[in-house]
Structure formats: structure tokens, C-alpha cells
C-alpha atoms as a PDB file:
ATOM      1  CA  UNK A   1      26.293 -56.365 -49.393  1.00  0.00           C
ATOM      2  CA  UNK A   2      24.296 -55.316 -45.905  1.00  0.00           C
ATOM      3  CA  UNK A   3      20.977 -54.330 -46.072  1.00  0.00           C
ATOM      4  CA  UNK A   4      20.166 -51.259 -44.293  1.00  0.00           C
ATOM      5  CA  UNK A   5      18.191 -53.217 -41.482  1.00  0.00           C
ATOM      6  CA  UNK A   6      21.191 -55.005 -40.901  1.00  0.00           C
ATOM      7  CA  UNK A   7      23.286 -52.477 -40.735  1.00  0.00           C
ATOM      8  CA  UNK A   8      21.513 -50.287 -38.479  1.00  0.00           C
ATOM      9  CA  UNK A   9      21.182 -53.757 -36.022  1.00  0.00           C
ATOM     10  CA  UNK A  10      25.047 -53.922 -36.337  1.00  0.00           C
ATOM     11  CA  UNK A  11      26.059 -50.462 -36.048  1.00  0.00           C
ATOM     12  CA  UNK A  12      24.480 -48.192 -33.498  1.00  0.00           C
ATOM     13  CA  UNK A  13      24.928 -44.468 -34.244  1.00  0.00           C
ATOM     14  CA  UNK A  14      27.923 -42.360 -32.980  1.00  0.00           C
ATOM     15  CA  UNK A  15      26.975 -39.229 -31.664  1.00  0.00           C
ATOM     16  CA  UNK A  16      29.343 -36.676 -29.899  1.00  0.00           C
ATOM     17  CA  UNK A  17      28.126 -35.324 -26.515  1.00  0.00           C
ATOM     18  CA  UNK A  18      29.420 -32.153 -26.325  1.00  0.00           C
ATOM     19  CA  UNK A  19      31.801 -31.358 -23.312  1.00  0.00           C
ATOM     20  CA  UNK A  20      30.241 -28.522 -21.589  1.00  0.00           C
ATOM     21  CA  UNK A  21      27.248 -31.080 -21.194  1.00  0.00           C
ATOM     22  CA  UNK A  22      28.788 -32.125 -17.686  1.00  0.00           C
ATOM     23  CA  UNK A  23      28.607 -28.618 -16.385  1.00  0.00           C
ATOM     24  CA  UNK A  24      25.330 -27.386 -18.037  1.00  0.00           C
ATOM     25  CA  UNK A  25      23.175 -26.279 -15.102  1.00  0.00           C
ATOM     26  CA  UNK A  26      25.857 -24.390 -14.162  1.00  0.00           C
ATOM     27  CA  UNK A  27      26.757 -23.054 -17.148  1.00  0.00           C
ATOM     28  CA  UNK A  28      23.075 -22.102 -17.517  1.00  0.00           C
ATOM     29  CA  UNK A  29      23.417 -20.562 -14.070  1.00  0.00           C
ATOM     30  CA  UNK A  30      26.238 -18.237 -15.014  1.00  0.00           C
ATOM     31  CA  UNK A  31      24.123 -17.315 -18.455  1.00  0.00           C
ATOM     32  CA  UNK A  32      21.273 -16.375 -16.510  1.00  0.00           C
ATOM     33  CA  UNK A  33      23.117 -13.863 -14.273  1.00  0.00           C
ATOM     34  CA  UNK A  34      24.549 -12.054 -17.109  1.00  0.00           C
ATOM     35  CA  UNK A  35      27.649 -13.540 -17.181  1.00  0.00           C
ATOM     36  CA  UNK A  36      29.357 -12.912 -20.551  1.00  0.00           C
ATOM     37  CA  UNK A  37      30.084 -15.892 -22.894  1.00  0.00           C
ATOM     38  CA  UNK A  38      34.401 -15.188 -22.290  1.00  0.00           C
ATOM     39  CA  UNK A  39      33.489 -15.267 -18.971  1.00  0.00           C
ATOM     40  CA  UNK A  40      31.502 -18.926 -19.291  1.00  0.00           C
ATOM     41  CA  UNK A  41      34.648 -20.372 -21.234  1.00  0.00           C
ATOM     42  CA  UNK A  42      37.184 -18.901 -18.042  1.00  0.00           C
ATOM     43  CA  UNK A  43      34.639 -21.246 -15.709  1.00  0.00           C
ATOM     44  CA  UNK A  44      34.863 -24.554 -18.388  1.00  0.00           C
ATOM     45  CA  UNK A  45      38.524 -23.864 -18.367  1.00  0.00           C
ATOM     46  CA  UNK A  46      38.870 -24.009 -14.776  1.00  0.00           C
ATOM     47  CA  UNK A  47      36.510 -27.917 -14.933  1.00  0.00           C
ATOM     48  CA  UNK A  48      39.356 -28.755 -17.227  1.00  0.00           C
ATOM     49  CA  UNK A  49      37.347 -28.190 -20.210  1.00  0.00           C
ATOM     50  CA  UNK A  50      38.852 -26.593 -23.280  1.00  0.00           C
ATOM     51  CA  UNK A  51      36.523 -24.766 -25.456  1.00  0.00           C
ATOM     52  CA  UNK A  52      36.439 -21.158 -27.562  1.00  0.00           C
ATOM     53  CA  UNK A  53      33.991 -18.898 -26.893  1.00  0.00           C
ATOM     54  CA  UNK A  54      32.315 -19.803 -30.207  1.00  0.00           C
ATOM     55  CA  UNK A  55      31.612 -23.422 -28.766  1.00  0.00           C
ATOM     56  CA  UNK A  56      30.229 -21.835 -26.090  1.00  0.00           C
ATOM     57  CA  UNK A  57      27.518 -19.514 -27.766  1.00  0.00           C
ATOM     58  CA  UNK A  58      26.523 -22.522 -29.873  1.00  0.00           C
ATOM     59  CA  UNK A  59      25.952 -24.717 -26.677  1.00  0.00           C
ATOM     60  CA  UNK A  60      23.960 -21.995 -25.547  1.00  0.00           C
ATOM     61  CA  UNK A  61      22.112 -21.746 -28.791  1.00  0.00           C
ATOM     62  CA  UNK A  62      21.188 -25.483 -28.737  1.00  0.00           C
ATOM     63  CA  UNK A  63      20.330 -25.234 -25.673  1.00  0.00           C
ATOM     64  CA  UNK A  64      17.740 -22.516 -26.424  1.00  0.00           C
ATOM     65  CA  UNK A  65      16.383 -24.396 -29.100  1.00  0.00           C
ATOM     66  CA  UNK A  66      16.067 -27.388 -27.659  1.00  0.00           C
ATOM     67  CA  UNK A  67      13.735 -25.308 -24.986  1.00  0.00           C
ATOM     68  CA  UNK A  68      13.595 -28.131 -22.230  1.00  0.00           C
ATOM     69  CA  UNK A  69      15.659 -25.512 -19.931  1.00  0.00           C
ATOM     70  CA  UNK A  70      14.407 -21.987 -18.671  1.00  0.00           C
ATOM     71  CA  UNK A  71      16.435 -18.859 -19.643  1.00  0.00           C
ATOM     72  CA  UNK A  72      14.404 -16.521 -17.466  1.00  0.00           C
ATOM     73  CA  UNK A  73      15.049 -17.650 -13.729  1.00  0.00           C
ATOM     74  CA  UNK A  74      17.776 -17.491 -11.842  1.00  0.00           C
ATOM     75  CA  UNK A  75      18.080 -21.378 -11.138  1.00  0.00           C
ATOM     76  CA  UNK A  76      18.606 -22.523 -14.317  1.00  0.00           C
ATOM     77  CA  UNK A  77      17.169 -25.779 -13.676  1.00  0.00           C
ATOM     78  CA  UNK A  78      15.604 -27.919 -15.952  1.00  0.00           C
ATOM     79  CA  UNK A  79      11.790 -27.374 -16.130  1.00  0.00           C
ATOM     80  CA  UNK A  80      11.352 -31.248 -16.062  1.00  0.00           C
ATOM     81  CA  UNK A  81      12.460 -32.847 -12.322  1.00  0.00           C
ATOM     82  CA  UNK A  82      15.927 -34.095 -12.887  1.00  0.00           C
ATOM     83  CA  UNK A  83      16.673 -37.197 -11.087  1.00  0.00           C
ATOM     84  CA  UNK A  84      18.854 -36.133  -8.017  1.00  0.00           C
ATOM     85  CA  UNK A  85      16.119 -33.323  -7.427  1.00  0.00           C
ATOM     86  CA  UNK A  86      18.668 -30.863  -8.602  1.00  0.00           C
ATOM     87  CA  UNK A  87      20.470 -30.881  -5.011  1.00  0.00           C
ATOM     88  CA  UNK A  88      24.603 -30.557  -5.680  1.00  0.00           C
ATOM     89  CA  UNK A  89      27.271 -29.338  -3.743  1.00  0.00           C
ATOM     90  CA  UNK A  90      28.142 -25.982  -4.625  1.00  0.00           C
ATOM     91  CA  UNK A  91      30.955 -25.288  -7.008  1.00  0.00           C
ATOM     92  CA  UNK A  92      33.271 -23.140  -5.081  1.00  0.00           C
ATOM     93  CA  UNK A  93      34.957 -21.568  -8.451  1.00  0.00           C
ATOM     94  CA  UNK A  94      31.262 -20.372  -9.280  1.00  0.00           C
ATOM     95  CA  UNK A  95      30.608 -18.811  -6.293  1.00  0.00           C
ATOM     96  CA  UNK A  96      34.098 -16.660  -5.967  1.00  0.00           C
ATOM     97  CA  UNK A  97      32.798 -15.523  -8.948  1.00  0.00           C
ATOM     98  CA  UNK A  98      29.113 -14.440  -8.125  1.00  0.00           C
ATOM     99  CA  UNK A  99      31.207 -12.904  -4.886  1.00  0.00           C
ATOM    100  CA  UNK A 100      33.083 -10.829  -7.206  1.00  0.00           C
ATOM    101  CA  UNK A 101      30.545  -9.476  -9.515  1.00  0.00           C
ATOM    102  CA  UNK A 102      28.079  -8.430  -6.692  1.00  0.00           C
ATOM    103  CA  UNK A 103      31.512  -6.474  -5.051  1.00  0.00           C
END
């Protein structure tokens, strides 16, 4: 029989990353202009991620709790640097939709 030091050198733990994690500044972008949550999951959708609205709000939630982003500015940038200094492209799906809503 393993001993728990042994098994914890032998068997890292599995964790699951959750799939909006590749688009969270932006989904933290679209949150902080008032974009609703249906509206969040259409923009996943269209990065070929497939999630319900309810996967959304908890992202959200976690994301609140965990506190190491800002849900008050516009940016939605982490408050700690990030290592590319926050400089991407911009996503042209997320700004045909900031074109529409200010129409």
C-alpha cells in the first residue's frame, strides 16, 4: 500500500482549466460594457467554445472572487502586469459587436 507522500510524488493533481480561460480579458471586456451573459456565450461560440450561459455566470463569479481582475474599468485588464503587457491584436468579432451596440 502507498503512503500518501508517495502518492502525491507519483501522482500530480488533475485540475480542469476551464475553457473560457483562453478568452478571459475579453470576456471581462464584454462584462464590463454591459454586455449580457447570452450575449458573452454568442462571442465563446463564435472562438469555437461551447458553453451555456450558466457556465458563463459561474466563470464570471470565480472570477469575482478570485478578485485579481477589476470589474469597474473599461479595460478589463488584470490589475497585476501580465506578461505580454496586455498588447493583442484586436478581435474583430468583438469589435462588430461594440460597433453595433453604440449604433
Amino acid at each position: 500500500m502507498k503512503t500518501l507522500k508517495e502518492f502525491k510524488a507519483n501522482s500530480p493533481p488533475k485540475r480542469r482549466v476551464s475553457k473560457l480561460k483562453t478568452i478571459q480579458n475579453e470576456v471581462l471586456d464584454l462584462y464590463n460594457s454591459d454586455y449580457q451573459v447570452e450575449q458573452i456565450q454568442e462571442f465563446a461560440k463564435s472562438q469555437n467554445i461551447n458553453v451555456s450561459v450558466s457556465t458563463v455566470k459561474r466563470f464570471l463569479s470565480k472570477l469575482k472572487a478570485s478578485s485579481k481582475f477589476s470589474f469597474t474599468n473599461s479595460s478589463a485588464k488584470p490589475i497585476e502586469k501580465s506578461q505580454d503587457n496586455g498588447v493583442k491584436p484586436p478581435n474583430p468579432f468583438l469589435e462588430k459587436i461594440k460597433q453595433q451596440a453604440q449604433e
